[in-house]
Protein backbone atom coordinates (compact mmCIF):
# COMPACT_ATOMS: atom_id res chain seq x y z
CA UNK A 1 38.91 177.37 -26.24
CA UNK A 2 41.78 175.37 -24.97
CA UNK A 3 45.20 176.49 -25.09
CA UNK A 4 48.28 174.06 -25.40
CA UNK A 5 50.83 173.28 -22.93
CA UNK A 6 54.15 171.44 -23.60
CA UNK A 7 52.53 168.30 -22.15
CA UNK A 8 49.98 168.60 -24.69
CA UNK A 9 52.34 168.46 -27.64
CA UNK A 10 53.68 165.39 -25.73
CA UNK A 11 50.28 163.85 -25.56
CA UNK A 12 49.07 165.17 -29.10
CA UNK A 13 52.04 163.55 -31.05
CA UNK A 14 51.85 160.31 -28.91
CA UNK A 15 47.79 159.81 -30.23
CA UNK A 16 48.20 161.39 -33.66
CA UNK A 17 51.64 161.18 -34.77
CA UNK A 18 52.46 157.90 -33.70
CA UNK A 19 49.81 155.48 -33.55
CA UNK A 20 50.35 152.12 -34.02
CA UNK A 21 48.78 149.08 -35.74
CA UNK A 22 49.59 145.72 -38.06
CA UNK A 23 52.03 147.22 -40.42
CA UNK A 24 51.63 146.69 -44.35
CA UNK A 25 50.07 149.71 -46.03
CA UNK A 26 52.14 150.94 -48.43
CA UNK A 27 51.45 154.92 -50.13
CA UNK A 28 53.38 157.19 -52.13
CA UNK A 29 53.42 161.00 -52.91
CA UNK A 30 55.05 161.55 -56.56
CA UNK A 31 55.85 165.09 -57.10
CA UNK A 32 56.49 166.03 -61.00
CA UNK A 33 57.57 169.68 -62.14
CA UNK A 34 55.98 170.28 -65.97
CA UNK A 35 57.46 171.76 -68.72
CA UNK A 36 56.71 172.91 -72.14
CA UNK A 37 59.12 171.63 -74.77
CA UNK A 38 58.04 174.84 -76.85
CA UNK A 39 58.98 176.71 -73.92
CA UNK A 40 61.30 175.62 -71.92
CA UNK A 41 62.50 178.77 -69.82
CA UNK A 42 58.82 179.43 -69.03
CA UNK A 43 56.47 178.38 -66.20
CA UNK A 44 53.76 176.31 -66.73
CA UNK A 45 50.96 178.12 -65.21
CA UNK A 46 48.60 176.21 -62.58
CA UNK A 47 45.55 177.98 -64.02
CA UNK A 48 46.26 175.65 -67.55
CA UNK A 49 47.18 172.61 -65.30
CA UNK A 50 44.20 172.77 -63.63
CA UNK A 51 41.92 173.10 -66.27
CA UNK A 52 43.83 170.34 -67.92
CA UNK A 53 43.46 168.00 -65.61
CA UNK A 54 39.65 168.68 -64.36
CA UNK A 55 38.70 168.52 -68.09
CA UNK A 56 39.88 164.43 -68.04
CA UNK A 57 37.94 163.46 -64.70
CA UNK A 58 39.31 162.60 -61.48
CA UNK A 59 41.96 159.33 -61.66
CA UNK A 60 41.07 156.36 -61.89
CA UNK A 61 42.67 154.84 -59.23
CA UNK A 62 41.66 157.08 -56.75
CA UNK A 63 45.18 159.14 -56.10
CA UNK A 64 44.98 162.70 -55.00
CA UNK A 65 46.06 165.46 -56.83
CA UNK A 66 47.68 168.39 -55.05
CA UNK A 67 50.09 171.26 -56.68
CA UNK A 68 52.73 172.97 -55.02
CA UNK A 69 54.12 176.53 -54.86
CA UNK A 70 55.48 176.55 -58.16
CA UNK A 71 53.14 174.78 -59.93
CA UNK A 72 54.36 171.05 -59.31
CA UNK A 73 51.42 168.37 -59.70
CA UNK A 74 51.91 166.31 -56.48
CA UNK A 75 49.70 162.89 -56.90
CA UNK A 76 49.28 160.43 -53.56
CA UNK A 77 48.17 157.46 -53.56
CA UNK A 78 45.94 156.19 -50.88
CA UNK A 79 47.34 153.22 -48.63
CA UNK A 80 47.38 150.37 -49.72
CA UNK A 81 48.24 146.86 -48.43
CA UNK A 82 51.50 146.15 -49.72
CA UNK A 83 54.01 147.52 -52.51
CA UNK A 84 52.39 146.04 -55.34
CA UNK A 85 48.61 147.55 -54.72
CA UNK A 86 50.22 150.78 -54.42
CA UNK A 87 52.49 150.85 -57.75
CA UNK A 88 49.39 149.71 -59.77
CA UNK A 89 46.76 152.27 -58.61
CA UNK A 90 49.36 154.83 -58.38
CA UNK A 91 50.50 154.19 -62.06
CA UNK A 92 47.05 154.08 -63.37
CA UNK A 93 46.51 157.06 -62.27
CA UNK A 94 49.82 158.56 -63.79
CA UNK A 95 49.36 157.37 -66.53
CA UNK A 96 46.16 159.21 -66.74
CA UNK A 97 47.37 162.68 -66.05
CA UNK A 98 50.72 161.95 -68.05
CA UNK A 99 48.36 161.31 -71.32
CA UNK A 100 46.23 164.42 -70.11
CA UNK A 101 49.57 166.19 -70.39
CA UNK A 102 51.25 164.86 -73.15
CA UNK A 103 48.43 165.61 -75.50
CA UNK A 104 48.02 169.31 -74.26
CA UNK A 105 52.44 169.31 -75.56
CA UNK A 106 53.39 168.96 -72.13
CA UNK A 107 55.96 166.55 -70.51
CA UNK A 108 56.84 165.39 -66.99
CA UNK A 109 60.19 166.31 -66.14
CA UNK A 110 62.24 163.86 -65.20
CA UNK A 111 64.19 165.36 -62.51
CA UNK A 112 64.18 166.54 -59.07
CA UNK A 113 65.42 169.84 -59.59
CA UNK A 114 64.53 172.52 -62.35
CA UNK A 115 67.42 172.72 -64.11
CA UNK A 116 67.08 176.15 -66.28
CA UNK A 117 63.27 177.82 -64.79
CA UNK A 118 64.15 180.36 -62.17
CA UNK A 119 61.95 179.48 -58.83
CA UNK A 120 58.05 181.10 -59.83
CA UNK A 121 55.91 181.10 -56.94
CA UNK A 122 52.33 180.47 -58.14
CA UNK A 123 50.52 179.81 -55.32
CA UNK A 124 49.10 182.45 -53.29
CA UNK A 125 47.75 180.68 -49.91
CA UNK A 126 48.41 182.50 -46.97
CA UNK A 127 50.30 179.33 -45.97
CA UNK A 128 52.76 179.65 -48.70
CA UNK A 129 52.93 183.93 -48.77
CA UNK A 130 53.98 183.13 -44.89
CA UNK A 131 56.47 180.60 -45.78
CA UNK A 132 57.98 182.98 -48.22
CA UNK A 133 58.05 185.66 -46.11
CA UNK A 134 59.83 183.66 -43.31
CA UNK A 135 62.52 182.70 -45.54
CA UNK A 136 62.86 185.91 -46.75
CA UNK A 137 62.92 187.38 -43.65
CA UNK A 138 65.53 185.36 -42.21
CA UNK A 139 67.86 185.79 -45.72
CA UNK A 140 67.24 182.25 -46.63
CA UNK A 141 66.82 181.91 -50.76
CA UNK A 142 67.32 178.80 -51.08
CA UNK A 143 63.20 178.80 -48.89
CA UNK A 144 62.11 179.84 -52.47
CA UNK A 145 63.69 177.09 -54.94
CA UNK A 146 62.91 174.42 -52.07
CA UNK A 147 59.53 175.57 -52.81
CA UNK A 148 59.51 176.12 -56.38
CA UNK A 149 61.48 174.39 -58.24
CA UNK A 150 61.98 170.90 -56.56
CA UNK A 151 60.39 167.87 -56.94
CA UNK A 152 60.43 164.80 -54.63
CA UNK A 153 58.92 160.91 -54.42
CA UNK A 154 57.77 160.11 -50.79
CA UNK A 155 57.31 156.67 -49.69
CA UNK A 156 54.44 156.30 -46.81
CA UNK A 157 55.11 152.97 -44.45
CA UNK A 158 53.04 151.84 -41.10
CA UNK A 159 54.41 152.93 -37.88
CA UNK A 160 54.97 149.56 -36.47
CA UNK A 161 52.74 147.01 -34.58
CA UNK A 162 53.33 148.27 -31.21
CA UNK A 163 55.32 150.92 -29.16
CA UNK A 164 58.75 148.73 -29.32
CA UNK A 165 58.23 148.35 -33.41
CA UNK A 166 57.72 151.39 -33.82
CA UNK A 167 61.24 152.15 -31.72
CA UNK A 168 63.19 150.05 -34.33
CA UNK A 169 61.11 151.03 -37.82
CA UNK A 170 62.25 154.66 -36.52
CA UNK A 171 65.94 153.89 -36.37
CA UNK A 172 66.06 152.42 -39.07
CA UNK A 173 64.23 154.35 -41.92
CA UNK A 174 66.44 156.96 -40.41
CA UNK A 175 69.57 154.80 -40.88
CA UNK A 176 67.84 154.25 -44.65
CA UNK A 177 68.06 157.73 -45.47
CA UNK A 178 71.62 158.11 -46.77
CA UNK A 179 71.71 155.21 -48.67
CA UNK A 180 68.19 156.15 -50.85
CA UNK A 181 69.24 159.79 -50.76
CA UNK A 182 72.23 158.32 -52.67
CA UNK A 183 71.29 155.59 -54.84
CA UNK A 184 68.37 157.89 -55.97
CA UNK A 185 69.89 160.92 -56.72
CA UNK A 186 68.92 162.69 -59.83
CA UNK A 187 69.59 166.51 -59.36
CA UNK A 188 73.23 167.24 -60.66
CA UNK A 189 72.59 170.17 -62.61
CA UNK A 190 70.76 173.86 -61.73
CA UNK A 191 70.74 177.17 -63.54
CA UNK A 192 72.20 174.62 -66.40
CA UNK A 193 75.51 173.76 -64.62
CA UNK A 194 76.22 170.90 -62.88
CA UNK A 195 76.53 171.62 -59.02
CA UNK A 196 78.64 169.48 -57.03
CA UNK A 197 76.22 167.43 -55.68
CA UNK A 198 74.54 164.50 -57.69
CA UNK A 199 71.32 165.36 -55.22
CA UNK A 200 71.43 169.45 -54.99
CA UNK A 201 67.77 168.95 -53.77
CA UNK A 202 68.44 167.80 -50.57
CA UNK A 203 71.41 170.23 -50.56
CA UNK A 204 68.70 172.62 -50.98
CA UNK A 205 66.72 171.41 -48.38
CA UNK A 206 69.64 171.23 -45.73
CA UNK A 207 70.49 174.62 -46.29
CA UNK A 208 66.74 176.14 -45.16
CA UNK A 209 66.33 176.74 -41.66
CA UNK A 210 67.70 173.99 -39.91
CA UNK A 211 64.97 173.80 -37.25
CA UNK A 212 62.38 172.40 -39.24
CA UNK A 213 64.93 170.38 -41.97
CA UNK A 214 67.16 168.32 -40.03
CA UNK A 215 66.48 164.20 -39.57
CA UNK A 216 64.67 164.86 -35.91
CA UNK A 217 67.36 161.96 -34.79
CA UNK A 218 70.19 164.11 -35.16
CA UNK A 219 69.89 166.97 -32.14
CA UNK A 220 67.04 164.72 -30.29
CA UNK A 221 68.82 161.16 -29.63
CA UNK A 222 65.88 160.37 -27.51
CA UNK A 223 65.43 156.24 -27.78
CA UNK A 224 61.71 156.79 -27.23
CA UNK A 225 60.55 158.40 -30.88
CA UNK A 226 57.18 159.97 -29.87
CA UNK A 227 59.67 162.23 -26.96
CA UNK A 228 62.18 163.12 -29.98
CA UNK A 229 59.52 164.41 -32.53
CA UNK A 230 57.90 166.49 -29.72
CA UNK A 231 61.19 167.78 -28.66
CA UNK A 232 61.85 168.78 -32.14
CA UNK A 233 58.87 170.48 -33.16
CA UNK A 234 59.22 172.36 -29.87
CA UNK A 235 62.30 173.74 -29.90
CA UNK A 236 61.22 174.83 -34.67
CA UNK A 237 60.76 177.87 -35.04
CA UNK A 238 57.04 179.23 -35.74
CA UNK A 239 56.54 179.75 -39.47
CA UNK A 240 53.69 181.75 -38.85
CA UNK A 241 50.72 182.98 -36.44
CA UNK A 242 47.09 183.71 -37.84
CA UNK A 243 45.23 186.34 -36.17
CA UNK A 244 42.70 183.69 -35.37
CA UNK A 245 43.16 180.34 -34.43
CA UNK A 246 42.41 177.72 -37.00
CA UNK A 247 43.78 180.30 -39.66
CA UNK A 248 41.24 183.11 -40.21
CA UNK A 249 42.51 186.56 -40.77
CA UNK A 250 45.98 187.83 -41.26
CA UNK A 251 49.19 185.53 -40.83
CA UNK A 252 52.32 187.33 -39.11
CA UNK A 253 54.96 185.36 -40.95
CA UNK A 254 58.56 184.80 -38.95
CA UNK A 255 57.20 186.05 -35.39
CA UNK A 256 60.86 185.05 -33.82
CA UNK A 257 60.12 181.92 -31.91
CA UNK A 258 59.86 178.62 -31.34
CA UNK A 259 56.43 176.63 -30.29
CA UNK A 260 58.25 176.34 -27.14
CA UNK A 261 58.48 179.98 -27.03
CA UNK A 262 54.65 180.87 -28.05
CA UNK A 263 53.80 178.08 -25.26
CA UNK A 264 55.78 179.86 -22.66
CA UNK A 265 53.67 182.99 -23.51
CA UNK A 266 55.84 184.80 -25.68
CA UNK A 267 53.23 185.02 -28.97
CA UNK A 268 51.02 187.26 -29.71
CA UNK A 269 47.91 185.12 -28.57
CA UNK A 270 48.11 181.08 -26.96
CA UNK A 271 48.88 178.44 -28.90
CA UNK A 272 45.88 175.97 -29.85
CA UNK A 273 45.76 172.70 -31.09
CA UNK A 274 45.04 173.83 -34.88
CA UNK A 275 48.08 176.32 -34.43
CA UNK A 276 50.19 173.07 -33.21
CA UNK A 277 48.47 171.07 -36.43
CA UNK A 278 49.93 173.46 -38.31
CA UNK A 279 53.76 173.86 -37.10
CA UNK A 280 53.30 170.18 -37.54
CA UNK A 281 52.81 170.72 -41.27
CA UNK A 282 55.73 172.74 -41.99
CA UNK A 283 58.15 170.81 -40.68
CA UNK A 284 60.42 169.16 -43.41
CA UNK A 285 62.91 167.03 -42.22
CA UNK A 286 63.62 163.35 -43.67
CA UNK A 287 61.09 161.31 -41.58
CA UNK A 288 58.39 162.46 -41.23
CA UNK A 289 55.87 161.49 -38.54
CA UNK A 290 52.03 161.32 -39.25
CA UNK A 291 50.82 158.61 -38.17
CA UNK A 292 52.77 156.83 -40.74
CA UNK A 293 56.40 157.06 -41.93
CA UNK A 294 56.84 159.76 -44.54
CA UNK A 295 60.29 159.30 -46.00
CA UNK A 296 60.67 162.50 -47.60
CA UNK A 297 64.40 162.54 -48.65
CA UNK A 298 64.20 160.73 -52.48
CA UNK A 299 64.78 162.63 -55.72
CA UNK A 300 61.65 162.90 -58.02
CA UNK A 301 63.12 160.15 -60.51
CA UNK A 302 62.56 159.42 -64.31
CA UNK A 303 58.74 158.08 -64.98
CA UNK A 304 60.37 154.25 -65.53
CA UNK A 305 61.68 153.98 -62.00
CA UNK A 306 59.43 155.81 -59.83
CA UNK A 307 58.45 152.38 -58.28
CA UNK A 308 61.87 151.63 -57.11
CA UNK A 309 62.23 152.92 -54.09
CA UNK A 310 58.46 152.90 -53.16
CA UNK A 311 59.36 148.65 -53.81
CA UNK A 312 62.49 149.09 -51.93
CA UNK A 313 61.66 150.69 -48.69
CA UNK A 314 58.62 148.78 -48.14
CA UNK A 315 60.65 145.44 -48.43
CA UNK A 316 63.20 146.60 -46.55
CA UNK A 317 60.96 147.75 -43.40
CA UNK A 318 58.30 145.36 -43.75
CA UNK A 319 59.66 141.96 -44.56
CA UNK A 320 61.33 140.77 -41.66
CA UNK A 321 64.25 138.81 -43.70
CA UNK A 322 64.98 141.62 -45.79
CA UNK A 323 64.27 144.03 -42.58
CA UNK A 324 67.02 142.29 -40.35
CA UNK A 325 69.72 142.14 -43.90
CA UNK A 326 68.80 146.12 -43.99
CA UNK A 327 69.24 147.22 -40.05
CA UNK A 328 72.59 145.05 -40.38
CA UNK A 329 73.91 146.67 -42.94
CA UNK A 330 72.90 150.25 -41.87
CA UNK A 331 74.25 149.74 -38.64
CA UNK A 332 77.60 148.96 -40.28
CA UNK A 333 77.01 152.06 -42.31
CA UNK A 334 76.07 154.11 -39.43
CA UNK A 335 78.43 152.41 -37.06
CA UNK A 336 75.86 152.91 -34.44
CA UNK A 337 72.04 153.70 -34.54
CA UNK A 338 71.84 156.75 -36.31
CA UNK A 339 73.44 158.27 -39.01
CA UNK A 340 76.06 161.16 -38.46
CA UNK A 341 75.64 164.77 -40.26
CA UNK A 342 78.52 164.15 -42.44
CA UNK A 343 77.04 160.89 -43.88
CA UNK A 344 74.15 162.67 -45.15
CA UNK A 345 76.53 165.38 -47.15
CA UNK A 346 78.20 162.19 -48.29
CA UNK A 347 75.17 160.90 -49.93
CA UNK A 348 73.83 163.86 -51.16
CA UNK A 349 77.21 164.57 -52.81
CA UNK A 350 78.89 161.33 -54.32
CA UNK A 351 75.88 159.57 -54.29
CA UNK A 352 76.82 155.97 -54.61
CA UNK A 353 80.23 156.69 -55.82
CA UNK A 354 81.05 156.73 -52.05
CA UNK A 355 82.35 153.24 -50.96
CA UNK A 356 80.38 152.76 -47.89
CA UNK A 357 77.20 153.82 -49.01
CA UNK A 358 77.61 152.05 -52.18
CA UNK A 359 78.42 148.87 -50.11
CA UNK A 360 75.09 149.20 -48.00
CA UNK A 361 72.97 150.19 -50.73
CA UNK A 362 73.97 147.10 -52.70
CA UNK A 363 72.86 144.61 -49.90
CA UNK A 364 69.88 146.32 -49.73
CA UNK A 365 68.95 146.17 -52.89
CA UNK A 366 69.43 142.30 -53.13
CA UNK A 367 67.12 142.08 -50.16
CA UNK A 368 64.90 143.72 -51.22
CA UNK A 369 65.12 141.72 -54.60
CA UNK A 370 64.71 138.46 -53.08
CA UNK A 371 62.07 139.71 -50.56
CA UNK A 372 59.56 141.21 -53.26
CA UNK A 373 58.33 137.63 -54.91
CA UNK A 374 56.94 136.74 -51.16
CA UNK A 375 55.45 139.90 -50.94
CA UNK A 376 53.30 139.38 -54.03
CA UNK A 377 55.35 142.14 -56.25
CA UNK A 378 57.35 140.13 -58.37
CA UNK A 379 57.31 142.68 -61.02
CA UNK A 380 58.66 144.94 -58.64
CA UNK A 381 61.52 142.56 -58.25
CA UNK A 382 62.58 142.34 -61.69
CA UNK A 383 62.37 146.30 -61.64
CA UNK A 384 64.19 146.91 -58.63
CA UNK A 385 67.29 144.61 -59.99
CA UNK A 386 66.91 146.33 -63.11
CA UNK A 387 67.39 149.49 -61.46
CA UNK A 388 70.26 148.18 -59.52
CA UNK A 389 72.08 146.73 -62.71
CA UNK A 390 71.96 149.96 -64.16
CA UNK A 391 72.67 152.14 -61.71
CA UNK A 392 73.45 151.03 -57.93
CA UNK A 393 76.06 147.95 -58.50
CA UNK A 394 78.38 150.02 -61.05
CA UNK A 395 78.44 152.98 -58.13
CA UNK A 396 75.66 155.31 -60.34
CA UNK A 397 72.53 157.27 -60.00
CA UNK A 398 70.20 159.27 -62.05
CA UNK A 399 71.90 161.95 -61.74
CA UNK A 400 75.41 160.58 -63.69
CA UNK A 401 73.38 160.54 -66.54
CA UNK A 402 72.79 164.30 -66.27
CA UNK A 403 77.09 164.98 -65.91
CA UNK A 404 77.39 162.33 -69.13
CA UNK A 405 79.14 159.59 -66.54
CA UNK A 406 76.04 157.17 -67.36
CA UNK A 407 77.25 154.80 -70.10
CA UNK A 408 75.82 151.38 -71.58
CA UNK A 409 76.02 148.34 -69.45
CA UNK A 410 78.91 146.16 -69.62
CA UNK A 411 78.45 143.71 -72.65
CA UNK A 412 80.99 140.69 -73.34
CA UNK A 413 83.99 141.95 -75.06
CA UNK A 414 83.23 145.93 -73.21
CA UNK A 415 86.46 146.76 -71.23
CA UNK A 416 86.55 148.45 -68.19
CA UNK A 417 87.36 151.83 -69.60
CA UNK A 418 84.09 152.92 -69.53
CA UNK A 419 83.07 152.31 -66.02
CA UNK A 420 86.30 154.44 -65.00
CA UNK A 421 85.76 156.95 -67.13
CA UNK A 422 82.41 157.12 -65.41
CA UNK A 423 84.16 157.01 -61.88
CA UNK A 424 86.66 159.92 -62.69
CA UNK A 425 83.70 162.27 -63.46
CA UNK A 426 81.96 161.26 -60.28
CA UNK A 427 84.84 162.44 -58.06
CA UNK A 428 85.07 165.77 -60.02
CA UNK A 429 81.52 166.88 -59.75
CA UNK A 430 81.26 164.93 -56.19
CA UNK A 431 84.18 166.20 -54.43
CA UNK A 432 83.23 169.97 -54.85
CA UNK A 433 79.92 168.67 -52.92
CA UNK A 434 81.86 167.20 -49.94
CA UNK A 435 83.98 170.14 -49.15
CA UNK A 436 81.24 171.97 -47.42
CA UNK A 437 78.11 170.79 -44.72
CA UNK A 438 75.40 173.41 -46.43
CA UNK A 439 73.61 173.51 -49.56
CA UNK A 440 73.72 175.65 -52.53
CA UNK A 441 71.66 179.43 -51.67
């Protein structure tokens, strides 16, 4: 059996994490939590899900179906060339399940955060026992509502044609981040108060071990990508060692250090590849690499606008006119090549009540609405600018429907009351948000 050494986390996440090719594919990981109208306060056990769902066939389209720890149905789509492919298999297939659902009495929340269920685990891998375990052991609750009791949307985009592509693509879905953190919040409210935060999901998220949840840009400023994801997963801590490698046997959950650490011979046993495979798996932060770009920092969103920012990001990093509009503006955002902490916090916070971001995310959006049409998605154009009428060009998200700040669009003869009414809230409910850099425990 061969051991790892710190070049061979180099070498593995050059081949595996970053390989490159003719961009284009476009996938996307929904992740729902269900509820019960007759029961709202209870879980919805994975047992009935299951059954549920097996007794209506596999989808149509193809998508995978996954659950997570607290009984979330995850569904992922396979790649597909181009935004438009993916939205239609992927919504066939939702569709499916949401009929399955619906005529069993069950509904699809439309949020990213449970907003009255206390966090249930249901799953009892050893992978998510560990997980627990390590958060528990290192006085870290908000570990268990990260795992229970939030729900996210995850666009999937190509690396990039070659190694200097992929350079750029990196930068800038990392400069992306804030602004579709923000303009898709739509998790104000938990343990049925509003929060501070119009995304307390990524709150959440920020506030579990660092190591393995912060944008892999933002301690590792490395300008080769490949170097600053090895780097990073390095210098995580170790969930969790099986007694054998590959995962047989007992797990020791929270061993006390970092792959570095194990590498250097401080574990209980060397390091292998499938013990690096996994660390690789439970590492959370915003980008994700896998081969692909996983964006992984987007609110779960109401079932009509799921598409959006599946549409948006893949116009923004894939068409080259919309692509050069977006790395403008996020540079201007950014002022620089990567975004700073406190620009996250801002997002997560005031959404797109903050000036800045609101200014980016509006250019983006009317790239991406003017880019869509060429890419063959021109229902996905008229979506997107829906969505931004609503929501992103009057400084709103999701989630100010949630705090009561959402209100009708402007009609002829509407004043502007409305719309400041709508602001005033924001700043209430935002400002408590901004006031601190973690997330709610």
């Amino acid at each position: 059996m061969t051991y790892m050494t710190t070049d061979d986390v180099h070498d593995y996440v050059n081949g595996v994490c970053f390989k490159t090719g003719p961009p284009g594919k476009v996938g996307a990981e929904t992740e729902w939590l269900v509820t019960d109208p007759l029961r709202p306060t209870a879980p919805v056990t994975i047992d009935h899900l299951a059954d549920l769902l097996e007794a209506c066939g596999p989808p149509p389209a193809g998508s995978r179906i996954t659950f997570e720890p607290g009984g979330q149905i995850e569904l992922s789509s396979a790649a597909l060339p181009g935004p438009a492919r993916a939205h239609e298999a992927l919504a066939r297939d939702l569709d499916h399940i949401r009929k399955t659902l619906a005529d069993a009495g069950l509904h699809l929340a439309e949020t990213a955060l449970d907003p009255v269920r206390p966090p249930v685990r249901q799953l009892r891998l050893p992978r998510y026992t560990a997980m627990e375990r390590f958060f528990t052991n290192r006085r870290e609750p908000s570990g268990r509502t990260m795992m229970c009791s939030t729900a996210s949307l995850q666009v999937c985009l190509d690396t990039g044609a070659d190694a200097a592509d992929a350079v750029s693509r990196w930068e800038l879905v990392h400069r992306l981040g804030p602004v579709l953190v923000a303009a898709f919040a739509n998790s104000a409210v938990w343990r049925g108060r509003p929060t501070g935060w119009k995304s307390t999901r990524w709150a959440i998220w920020a506030a579990t071990d660092g190591t393995r949840t912060r944008p892999a840009l933002e301690s590792h400023s490395h300008a080769d990508p490949a170097t600053a994801w090895a780097e990073y997963a390095l210098n995580a801590n170790v969930l969790a060692v099986s007694e054998i490698p590959g995962g047989g046997g007992g797990w020791t959950a929270d061993p006390g250090i970092t792959l570095a650490e194990w590498i250097a011979g401080r574990g209980a046993r060397p390091a292998t590849e499938a013990d690096l495979e996994f660390h690789l798996s439970t590492l959370f932060p915003p980008v994700r690499p896998r081969g692909w770009w996983e964006l992984r920092m987007i609110d779960a969103l109401p079932l009509r606008w799921w598409p959006v920012p599946v549409a948006l990001a893949a116009a923004l990093v894939d068409d080259p006119r919309a692509r050069a509009v977006a790395e403008e503006a996020t540079e201007r955002l950014c002022r620089g090549r990567l975004p700073a902490p406190d620009l996250w916090r801002r997002a997560a916070s005031l959404g797109p009540a903050d000036p800045g971001v609101a200014a980016c995310a509006r250019v983006c959006f009317d790239a991406a609405v003017e880019a869509l049409p060429g890419m063959g998605a021109a229902g996905l154009a008229h979506l997107v600018d829906s969505y931004a009428d609503l929501y992103v060009r009057r400084g709103l998200c999701p989630a100010d429907g949630a705090l009561g700040a959402l209100v009708p669009v402007p009609r002829d003869g509407d004043g502007p009351r409305e719309r400041e009414d709508a602001h005033r809230e924001q700043e209430e409910y935002g400002g408590a948000g901004a006031a601190h850099g973690g997330g709610p425990a």
